[in-house]
N, C-alpha and C. Protein backbone atom coordinates (compact mmCIF):
# COMPACT_ATOMS: atom_id res chain seq x y z
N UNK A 1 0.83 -1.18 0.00
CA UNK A 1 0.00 0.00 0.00
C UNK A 1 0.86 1.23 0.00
N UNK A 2 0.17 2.30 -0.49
CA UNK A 2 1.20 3.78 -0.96
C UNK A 2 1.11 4.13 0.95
N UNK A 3 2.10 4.50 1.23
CA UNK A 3 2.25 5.22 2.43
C UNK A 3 2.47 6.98 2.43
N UNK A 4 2.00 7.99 3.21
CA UNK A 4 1.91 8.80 3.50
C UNK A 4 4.11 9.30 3.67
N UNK A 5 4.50 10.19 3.20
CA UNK A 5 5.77 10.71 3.24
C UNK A 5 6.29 11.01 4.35
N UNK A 6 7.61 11.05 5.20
CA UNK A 6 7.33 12.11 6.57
C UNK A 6 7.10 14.12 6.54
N UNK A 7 6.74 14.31 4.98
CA UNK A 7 7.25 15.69 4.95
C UNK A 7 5.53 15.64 5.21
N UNK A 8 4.54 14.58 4.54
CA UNK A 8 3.11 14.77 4.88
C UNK A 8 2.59 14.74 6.46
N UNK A 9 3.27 13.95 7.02
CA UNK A 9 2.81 13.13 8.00
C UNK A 9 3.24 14.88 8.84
N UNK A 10 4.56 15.47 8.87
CA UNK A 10 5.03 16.52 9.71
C UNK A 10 4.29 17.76 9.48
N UNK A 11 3.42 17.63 8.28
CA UNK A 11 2.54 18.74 8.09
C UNK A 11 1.44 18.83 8.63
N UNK A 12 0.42 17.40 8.53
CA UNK A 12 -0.57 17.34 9.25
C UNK A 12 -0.49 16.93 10.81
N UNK A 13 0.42 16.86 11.11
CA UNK A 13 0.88 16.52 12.71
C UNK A 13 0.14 17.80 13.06
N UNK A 14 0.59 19.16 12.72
CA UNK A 14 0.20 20.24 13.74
C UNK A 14 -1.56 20.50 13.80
N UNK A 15 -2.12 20.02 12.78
CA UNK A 15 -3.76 19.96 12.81
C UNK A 15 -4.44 18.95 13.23
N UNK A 16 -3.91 18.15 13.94
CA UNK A 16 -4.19 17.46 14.77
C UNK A 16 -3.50 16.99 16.04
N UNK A 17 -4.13 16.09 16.77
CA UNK A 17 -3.27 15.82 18.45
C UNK A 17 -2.90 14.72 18.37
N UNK A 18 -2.07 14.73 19.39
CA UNK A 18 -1.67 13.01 19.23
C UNK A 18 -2.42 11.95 20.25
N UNK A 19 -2.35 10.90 19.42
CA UNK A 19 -3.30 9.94 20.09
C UNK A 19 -2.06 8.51 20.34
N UNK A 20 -2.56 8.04 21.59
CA UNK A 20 -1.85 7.32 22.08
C UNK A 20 -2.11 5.66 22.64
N UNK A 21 -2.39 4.62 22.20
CA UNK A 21 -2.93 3.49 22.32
C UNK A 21 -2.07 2.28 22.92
N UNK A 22 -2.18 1.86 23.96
CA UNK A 22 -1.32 0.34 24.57
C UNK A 22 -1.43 -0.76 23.37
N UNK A 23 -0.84 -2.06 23.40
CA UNK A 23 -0.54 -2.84 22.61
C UNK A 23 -2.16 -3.91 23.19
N UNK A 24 -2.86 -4.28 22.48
CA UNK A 24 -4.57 -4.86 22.47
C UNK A 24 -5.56 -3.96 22.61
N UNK A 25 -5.10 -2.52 22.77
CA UNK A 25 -6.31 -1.86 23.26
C UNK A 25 -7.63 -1.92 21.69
N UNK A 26 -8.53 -1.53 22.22
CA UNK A 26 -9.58 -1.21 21.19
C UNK A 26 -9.56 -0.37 20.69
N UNK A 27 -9.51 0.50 19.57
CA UNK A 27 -9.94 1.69 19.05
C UNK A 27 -10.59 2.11 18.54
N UNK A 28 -11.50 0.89 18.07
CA UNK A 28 -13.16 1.30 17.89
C UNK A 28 -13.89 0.00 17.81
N UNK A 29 -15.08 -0.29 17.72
CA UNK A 29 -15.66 -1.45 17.69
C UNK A 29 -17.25 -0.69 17.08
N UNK A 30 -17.62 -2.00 16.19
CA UNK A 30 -18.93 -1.53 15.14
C UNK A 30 -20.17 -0.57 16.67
N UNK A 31 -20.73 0.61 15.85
CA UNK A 31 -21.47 1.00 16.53
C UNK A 31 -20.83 2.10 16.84
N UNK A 32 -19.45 2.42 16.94
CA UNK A 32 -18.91 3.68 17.42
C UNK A 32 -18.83 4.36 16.43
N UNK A 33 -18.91 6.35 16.18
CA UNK A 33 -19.24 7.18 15.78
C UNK A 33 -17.84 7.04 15.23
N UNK A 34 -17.57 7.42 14.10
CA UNK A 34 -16.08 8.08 13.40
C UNK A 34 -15.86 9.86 14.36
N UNK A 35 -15.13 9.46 15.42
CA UNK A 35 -14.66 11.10 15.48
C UNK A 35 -13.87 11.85 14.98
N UNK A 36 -12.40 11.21 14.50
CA UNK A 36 -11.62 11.45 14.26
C UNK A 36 -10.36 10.41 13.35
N UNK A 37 -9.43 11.78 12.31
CA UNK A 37 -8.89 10.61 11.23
C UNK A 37 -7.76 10.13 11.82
N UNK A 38 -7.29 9.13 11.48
CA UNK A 38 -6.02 8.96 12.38
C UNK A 38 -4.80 8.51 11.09
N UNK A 39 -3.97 9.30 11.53
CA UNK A 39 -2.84 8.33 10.90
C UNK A 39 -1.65 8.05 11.53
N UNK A 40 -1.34 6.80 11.55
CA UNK A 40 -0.31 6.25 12.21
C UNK A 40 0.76 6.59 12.04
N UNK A 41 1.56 7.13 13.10
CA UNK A 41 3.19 6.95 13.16
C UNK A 41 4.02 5.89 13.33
N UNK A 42 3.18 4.71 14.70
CA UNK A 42 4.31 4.30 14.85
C UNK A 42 3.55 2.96 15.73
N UNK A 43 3.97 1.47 15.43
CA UNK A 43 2.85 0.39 15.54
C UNK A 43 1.85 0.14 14.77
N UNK A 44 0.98 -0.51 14.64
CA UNK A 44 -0.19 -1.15 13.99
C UNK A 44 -1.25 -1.28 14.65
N UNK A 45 -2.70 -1.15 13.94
CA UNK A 45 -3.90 -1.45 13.83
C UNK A 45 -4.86 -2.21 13.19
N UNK A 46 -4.88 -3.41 14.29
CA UNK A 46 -5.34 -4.87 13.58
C UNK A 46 -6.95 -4.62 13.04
N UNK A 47 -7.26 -4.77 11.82
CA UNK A 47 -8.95 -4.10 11.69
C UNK A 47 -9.74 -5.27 11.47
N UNK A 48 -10.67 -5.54 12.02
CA UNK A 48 -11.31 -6.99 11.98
C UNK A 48 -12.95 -6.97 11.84
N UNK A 49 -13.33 -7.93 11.43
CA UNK A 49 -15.07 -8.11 11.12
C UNK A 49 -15.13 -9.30 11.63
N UNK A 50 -16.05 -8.95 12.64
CA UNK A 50 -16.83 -10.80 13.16
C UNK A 50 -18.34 -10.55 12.68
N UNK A 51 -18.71 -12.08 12.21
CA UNK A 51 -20.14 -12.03 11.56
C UNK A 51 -20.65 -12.53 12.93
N UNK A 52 -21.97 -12.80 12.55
CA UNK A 52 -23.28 -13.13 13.03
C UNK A 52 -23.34 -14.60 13.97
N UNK A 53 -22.06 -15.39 12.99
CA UNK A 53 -22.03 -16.51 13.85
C UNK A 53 -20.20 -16.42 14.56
N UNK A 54 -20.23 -15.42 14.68
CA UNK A 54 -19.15 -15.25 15.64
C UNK A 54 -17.67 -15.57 15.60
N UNK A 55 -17.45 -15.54 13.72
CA UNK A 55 -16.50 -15.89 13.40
C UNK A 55 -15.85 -14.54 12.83
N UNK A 56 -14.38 -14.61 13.27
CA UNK A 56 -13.91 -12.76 12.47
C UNK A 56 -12.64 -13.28 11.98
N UNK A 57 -12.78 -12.36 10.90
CA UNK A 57 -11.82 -12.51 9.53
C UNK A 57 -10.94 -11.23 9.63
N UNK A 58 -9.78 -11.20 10.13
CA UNK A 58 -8.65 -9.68 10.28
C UNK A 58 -8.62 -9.50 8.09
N UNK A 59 -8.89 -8.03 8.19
CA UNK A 59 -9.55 -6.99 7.08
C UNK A 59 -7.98 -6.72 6.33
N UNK A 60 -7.35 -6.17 6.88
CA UNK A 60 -5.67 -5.46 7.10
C UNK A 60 -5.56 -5.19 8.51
N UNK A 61 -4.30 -4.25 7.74
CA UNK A 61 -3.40 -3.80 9.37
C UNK A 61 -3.02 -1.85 9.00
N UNK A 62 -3.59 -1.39 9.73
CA UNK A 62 -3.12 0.17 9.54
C UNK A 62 -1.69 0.28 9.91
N UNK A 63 -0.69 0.45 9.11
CA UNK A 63 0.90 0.53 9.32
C UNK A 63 1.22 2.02 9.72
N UNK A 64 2.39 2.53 10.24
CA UNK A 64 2.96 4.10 10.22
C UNK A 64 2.95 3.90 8.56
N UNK A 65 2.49 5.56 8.45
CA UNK A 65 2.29 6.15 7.22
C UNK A 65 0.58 5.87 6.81
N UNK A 66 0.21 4.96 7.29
CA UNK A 66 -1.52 4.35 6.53
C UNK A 66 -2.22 5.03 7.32
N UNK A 67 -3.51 5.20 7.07
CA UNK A 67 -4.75 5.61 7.51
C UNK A 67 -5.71 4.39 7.34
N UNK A 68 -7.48 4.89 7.84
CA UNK A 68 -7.82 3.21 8.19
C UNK A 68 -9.44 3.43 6.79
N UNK A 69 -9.85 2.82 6.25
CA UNK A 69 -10.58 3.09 5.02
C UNK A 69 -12.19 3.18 5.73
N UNK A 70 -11.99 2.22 6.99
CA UNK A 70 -13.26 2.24 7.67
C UNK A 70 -13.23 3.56 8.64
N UNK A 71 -12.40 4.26 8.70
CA UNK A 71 -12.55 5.41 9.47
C UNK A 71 -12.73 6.23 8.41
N UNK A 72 -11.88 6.54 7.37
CA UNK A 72 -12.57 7.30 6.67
C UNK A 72 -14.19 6.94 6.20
N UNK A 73 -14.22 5.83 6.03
CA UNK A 73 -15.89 5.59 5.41
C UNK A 73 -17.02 6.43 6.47
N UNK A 74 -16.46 6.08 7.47
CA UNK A 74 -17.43 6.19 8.88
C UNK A 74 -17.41 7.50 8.90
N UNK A 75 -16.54 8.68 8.74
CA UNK A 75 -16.31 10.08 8.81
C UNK A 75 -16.84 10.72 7.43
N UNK A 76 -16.91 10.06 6.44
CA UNK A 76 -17.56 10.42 4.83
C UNK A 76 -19.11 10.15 4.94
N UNK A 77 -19.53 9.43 5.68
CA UNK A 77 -20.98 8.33 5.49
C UNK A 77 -21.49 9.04 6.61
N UNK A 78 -21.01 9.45 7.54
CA UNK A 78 -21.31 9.51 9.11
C UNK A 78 -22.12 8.76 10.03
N UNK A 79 -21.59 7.55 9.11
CA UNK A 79 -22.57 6.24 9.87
C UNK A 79 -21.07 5.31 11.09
N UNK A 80 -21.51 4.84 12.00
CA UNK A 80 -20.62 3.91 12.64
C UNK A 80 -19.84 2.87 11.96
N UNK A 81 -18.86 2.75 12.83
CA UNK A 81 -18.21 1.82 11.97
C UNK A 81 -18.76 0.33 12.47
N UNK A 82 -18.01 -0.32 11.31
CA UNK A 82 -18.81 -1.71 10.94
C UNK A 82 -17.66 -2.97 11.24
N UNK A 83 -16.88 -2.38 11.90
CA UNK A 83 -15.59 -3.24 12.67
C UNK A 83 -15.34 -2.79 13.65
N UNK A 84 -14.02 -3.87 14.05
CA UNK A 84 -13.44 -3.61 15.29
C UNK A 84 -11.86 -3.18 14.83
N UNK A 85 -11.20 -2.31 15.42
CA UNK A 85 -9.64 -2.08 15.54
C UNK A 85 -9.02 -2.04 16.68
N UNK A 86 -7.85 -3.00 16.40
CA UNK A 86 -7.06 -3.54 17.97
C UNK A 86 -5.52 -2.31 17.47
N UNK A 87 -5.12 -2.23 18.65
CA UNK A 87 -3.64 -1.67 18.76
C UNK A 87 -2.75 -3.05 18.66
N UNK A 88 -1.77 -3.54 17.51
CA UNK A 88 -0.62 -4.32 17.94
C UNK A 88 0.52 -3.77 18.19
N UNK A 89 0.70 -3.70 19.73
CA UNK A 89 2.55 -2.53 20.17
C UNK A 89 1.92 -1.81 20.26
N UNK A 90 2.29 -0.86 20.75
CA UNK A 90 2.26 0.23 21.77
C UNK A 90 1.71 1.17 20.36
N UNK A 91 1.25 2.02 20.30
CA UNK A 91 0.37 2.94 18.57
C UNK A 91 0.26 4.45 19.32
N UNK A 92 1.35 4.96 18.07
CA UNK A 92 1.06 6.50 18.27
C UNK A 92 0.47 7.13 16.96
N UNK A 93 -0.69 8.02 17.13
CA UNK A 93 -1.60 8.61 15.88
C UNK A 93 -1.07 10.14 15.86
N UNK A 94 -1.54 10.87 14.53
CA UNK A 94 -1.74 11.78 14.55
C UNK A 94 -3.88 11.61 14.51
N UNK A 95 -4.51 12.47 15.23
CA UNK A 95 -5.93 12.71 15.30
C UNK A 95 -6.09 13.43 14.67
N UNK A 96 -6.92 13.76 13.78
CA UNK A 96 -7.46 15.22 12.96
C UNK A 96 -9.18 14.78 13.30
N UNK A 97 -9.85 15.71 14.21
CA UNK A 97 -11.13 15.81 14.28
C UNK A 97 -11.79 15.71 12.96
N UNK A 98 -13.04 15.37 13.48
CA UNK A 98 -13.77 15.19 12.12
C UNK A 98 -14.46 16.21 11.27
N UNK A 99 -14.17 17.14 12.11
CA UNK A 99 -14.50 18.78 11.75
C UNK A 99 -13.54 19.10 10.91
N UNK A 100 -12.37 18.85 11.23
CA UNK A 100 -11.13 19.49 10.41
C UNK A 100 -11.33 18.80 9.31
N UNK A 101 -11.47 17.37 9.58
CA UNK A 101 -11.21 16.47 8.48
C UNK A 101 -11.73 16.93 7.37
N UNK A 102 -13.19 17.20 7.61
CA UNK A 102 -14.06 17.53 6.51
C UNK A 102 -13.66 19.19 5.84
N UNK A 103 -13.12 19.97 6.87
CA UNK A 103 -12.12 21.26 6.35
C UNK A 103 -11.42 20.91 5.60
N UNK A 104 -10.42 19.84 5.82
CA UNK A 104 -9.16 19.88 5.17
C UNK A 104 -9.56 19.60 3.70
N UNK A 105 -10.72 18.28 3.52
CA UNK A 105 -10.65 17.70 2.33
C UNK A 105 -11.68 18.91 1.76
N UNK A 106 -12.23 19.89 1.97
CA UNK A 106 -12.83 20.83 0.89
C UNK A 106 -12.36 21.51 0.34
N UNK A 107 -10.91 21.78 0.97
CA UNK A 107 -9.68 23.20 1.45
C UNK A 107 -8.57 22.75 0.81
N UNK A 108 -8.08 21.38 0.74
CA UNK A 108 -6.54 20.99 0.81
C UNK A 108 -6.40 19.81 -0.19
N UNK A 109 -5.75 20.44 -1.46
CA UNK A 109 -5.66 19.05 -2.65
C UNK A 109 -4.45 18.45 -2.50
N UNK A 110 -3.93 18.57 -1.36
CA UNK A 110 -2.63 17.50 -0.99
C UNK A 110 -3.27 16.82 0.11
N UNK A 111 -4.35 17.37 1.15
CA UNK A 111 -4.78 16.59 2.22
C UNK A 111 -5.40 14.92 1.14
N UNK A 112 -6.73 15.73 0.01
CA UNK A 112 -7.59 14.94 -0.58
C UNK A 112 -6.73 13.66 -1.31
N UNK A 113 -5.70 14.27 -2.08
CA UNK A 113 -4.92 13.19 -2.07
C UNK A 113 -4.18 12.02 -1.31
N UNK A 114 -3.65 12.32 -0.34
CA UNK A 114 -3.02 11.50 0.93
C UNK A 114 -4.53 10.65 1.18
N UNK A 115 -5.76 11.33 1.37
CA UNK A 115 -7.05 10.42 1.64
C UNK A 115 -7.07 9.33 0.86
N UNK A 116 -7.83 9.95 -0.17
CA UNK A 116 -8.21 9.17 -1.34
C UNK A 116 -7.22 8.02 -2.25
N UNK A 117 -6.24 8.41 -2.20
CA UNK A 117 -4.92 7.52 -2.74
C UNK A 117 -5.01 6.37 -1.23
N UNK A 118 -4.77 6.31 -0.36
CA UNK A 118 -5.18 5.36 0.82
C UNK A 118 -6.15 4.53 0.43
N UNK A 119 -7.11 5.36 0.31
CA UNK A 119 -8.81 4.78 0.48
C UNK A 119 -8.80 3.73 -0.96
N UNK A 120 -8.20 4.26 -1.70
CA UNK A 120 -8.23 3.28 -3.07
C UNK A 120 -7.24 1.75 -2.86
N UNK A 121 -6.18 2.25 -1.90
CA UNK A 121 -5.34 1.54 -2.14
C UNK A 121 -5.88 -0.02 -0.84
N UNK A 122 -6.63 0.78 0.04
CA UNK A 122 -7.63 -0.20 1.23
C UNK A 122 -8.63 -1.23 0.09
N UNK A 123 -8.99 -0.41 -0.26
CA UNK A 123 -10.03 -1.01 -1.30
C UNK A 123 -9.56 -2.35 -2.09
N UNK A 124 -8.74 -2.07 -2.85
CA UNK A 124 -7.91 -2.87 -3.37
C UNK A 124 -7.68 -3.85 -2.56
N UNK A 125 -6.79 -3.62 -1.66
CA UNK A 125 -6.80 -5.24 -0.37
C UNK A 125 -7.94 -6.12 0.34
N UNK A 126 -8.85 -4.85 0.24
CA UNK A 126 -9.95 -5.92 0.44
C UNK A 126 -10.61 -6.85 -0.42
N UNK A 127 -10.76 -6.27 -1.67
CA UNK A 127 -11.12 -6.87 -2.90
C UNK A 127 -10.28 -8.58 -3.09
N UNK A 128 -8.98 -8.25 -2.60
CA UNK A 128 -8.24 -9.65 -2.67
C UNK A 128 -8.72 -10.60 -1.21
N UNK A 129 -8.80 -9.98 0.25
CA UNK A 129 -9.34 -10.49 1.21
C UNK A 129 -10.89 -11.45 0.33
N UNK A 130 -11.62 -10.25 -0.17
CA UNK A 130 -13.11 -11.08 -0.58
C UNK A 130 -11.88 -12.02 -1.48
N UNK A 131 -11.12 -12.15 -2.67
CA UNK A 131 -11.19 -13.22 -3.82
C UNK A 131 -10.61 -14.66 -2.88
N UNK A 132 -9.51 -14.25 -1.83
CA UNK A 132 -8.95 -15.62 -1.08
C UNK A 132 -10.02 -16.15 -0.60
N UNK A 133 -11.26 -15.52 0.37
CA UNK A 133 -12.17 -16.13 1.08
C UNK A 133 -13.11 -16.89 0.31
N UNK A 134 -13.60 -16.92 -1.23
CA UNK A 134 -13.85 -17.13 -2.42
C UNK A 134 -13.14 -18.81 -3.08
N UNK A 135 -11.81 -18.64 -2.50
CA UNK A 135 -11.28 -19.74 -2.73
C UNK A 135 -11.19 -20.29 -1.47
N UNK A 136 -12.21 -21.84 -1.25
CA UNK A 136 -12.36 -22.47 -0.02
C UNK A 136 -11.09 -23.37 0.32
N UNK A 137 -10.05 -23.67 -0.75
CA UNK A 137 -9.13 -24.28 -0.33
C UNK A 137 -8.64 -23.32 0.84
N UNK A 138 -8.88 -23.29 2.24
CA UNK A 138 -7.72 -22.92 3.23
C UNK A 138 -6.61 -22.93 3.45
N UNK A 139 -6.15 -24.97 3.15
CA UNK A 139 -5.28 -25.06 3.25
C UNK A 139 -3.93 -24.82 2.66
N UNK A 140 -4.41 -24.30 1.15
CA UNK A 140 -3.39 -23.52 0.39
C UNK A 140 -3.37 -21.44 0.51
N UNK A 141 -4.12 -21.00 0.86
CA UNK A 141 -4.44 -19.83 1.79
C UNK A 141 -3.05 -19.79 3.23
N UNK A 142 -3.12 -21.12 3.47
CA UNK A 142 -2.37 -20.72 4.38
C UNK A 142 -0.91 -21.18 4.33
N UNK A 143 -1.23 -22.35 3.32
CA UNK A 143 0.46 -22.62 2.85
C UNK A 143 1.42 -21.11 2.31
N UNK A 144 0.59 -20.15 1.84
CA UNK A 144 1.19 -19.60 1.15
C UNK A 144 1.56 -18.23 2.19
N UNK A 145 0.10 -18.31 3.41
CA UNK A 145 0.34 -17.41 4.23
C UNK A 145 2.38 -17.70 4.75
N UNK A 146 2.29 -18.81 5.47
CA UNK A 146 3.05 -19.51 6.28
C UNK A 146 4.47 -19.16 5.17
N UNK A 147 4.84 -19.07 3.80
CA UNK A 147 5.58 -19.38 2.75
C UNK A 147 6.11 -18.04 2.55
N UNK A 148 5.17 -17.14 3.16
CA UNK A 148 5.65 -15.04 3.00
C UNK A 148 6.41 -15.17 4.47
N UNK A 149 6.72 -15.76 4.98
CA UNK A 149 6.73 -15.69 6.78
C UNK A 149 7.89 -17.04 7.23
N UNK A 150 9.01 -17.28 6.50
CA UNK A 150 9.84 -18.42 6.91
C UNK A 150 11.42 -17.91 6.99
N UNK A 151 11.42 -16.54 7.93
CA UNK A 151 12.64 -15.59 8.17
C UNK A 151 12.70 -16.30 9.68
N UNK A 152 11.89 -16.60 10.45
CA UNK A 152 12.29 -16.82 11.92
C UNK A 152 10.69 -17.74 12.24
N UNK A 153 10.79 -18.39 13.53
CA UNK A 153 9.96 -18.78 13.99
C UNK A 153 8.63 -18.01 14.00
N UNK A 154 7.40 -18.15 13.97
CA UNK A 154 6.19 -17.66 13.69
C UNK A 154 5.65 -17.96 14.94
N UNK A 155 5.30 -16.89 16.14
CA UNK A 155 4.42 -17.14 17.52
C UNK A 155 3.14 -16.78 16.84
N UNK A 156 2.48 -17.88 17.02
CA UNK A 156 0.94 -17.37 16.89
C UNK A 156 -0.36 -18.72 17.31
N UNK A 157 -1.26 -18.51 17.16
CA UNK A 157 -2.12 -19.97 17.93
C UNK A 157 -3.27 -20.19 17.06
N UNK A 158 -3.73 -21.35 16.74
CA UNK A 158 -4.15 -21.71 15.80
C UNK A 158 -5.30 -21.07 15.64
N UNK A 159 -5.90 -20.57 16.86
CA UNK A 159 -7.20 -19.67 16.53
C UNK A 159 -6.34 -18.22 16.26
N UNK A 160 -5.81 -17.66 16.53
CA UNK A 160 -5.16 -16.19 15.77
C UNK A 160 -5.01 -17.16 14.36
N UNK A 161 -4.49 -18.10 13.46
CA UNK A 161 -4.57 -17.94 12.05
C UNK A 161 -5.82 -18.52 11.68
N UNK A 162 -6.96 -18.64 12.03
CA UNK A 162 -8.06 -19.01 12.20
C UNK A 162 -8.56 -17.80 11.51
N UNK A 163 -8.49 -16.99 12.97
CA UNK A 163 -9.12 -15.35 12.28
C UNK A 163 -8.47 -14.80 10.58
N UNK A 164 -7.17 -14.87 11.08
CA UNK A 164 -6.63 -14.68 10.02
C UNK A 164 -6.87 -14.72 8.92
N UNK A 165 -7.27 -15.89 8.91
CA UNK A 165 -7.52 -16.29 7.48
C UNK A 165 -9.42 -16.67 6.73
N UNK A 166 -9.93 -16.55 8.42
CA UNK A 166 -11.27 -16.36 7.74
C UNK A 166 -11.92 -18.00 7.95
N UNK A 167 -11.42 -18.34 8.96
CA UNK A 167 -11.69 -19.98 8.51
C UNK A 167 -11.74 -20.41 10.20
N UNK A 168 -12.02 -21.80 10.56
CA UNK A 168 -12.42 -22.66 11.94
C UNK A 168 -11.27 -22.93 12.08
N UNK A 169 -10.85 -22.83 13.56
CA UNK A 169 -9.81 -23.28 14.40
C UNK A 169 -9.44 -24.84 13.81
N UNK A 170 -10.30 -25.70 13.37
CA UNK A 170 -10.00 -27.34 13.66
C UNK A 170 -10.04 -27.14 11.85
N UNK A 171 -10.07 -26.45 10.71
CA UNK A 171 -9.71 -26.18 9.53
C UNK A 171 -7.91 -25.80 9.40
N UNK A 172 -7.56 -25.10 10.34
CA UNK A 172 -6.40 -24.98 10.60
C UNK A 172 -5.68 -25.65 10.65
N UNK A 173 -6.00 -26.23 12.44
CA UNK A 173 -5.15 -27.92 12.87
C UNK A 173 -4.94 -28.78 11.39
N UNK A 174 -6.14 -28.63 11.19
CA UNK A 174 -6.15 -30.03 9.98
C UNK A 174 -4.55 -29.86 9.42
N UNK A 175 -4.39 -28.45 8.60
CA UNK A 175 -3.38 -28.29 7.69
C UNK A 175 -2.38 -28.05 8.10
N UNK A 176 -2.00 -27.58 9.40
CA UNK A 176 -0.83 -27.83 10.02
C UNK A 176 -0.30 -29.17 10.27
N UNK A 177 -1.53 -30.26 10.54
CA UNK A 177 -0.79 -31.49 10.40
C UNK A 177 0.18 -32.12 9.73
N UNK A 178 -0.82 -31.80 8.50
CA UNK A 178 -0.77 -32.56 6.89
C UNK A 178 0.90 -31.55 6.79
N UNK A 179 0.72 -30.20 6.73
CA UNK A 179 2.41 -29.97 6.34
C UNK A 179 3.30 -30.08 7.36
N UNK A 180 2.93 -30.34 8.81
CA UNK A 180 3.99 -30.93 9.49
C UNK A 180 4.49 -32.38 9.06
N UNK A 181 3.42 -33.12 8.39
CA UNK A 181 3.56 -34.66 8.23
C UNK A 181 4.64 -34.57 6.92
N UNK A 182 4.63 -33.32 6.30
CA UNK A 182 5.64 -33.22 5.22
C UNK A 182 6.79 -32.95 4.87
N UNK A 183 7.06 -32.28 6.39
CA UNK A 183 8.34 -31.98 6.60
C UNK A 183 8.67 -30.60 6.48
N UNK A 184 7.52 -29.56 6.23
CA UNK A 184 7.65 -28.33 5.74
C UNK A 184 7.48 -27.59 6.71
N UNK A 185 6.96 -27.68 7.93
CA UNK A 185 7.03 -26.84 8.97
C UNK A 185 7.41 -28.14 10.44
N UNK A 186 7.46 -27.17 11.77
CA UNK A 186 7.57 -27.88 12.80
C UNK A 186 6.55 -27.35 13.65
N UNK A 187 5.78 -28.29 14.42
CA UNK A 187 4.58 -27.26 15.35
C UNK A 187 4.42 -27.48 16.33
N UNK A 188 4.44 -26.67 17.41
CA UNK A 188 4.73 -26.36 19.14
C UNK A 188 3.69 -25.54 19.53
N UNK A 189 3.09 -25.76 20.30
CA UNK A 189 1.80 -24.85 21.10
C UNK A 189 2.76 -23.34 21.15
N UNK A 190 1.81 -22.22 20.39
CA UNK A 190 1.85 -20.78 19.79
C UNK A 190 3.25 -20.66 19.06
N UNK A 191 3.73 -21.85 18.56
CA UNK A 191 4.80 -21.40 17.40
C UNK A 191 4.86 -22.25 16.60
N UNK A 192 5.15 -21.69 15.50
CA UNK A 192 5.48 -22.73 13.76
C UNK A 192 6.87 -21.90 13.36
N UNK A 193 7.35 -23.20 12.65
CA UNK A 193 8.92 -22.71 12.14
C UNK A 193 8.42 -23.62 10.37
N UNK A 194 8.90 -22.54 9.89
CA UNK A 194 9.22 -22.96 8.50
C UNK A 194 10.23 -23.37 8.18
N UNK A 195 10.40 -25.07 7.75
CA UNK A 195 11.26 -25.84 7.18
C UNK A 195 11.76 -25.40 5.14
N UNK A 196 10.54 -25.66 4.78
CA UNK A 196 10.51 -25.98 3.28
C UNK A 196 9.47 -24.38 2.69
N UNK A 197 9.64 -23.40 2.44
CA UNK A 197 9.22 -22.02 2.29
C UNK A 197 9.21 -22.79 0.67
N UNK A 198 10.06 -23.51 0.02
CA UNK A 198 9.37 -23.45 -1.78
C UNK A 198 8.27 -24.62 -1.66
N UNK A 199 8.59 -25.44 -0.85
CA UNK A 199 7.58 -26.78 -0.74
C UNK A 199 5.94 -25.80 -0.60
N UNK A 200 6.04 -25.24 0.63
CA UNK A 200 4.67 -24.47 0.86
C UNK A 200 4.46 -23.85 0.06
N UNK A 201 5.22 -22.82 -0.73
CA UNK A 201 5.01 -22.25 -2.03
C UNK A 201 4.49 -22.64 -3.11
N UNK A 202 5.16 -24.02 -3.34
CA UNK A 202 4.47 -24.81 -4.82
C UNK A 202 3.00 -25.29 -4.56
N UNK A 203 2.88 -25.73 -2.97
CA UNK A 203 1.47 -26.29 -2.62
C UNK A 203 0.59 -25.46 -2.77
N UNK A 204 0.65 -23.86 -1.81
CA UNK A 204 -0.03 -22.68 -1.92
C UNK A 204 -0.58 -22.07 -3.32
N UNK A 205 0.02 -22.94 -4.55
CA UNK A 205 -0.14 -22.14 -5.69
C UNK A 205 -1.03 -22.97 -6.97
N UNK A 206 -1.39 -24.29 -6.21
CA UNK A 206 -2.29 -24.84 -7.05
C UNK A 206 -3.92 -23.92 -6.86
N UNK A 207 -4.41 -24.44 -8.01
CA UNK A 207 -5.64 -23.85 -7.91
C UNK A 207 -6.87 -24.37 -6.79
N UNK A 208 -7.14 -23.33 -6.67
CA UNK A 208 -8.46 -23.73 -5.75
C UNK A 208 -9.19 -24.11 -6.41
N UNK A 209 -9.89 -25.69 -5.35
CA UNK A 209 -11.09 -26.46 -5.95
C UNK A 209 -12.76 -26.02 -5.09
């Protein structure tokens, strides 16, 4: 995704405050009002949708330099937002009220840009979130997850790539088996190590049935 410059980020710093978030906190959950735009300096913002039967699929991640597409939607629409956003690490924002916000973008064709170039570029990732969830093979979803990610050991628990990926905890297990049984990973309660990164690669890349 296009990221925001630091000569942007040091400009809009002064029209807004800084906002300051612990590592799990919430920063919004469906039902809350858009007050304000945020863009990240520094940590991440996990953005997530749980349906009806209580299953949630992580959307993206708001990085330093990104802004969040559901905050802008929620501040454009002035309807609540329709997710949840977690802090991962400690998250420092710049805030721009939603007053300004709507100043800046009537006022400012470098603000509208920094928006809208974001908002397209959110869009876009979700569009691929909907085409993977589309393809029910999981278990190549996640071969390929696991295949971007074989620099160091991977802490995580089978329900975090659960969410992840949009799919049941015991859909998971399954495929961790099958590529532990292959020799391509190793698996320890909240960690996986990648053995074979082209093995998972070639698997990850057949077509979904």
């Amino acid at each position: 995704m296009t990221k925001s410059g630091p000569d942007e980020l040091h400009h809009y710093a002064a029209k807004g405050s800084l906002l300051e978030a612990p590592d799990g906190a919430c920063l919004f959950r469906p039902g809350d009002e858009g007050r304000a735009f945020l863009i990240v300096t520094s940590g991440a913002v996990r953005v997530e949708q749980t349906n009806s039967a209580g299953r949630t699929i992580v959307l993206y991640r708001v990085e330093a330099g990104d802004s969040c597409v559901l905050t802008t939607t929620s501040l454009l629409s002035r309807k609540p937002y329709a997710g949840y956003g977690y802090a991962e690490g400690d998250v420092s924002a710049i805030a721009i009220s939603a007053a300004q916000f709507r100043q800046l973008l009537a006022t400012d064709a470098r603000f509208q840009e920094l928006v809208f170039r974001s908002f397209a570029d959110r869009v876009g990732e979700l569009t691929d979130v909907i085409d993977e969830l589309l393809e029910h093979r999981t278990d190549l979803r996640l071969a390929r997850w696991l295949a971007e990610r074989d620099t160091a050991p991977i802490s995580t628990t089978q329900q975090a790539l659960a969410q992840e990926l949009g799919t049941a905890r015991e859909v998971v297990s399954r495929s961790l088996k099958l590529f532990e049984k292959r020799g391509w990973i190793s698996h320890s309660r909240g960690t996986i190590t990648v053995h074979d990164a082209p093995g998972l690669r070639a698997y990850g890349s057949q077509a979904g049935l």
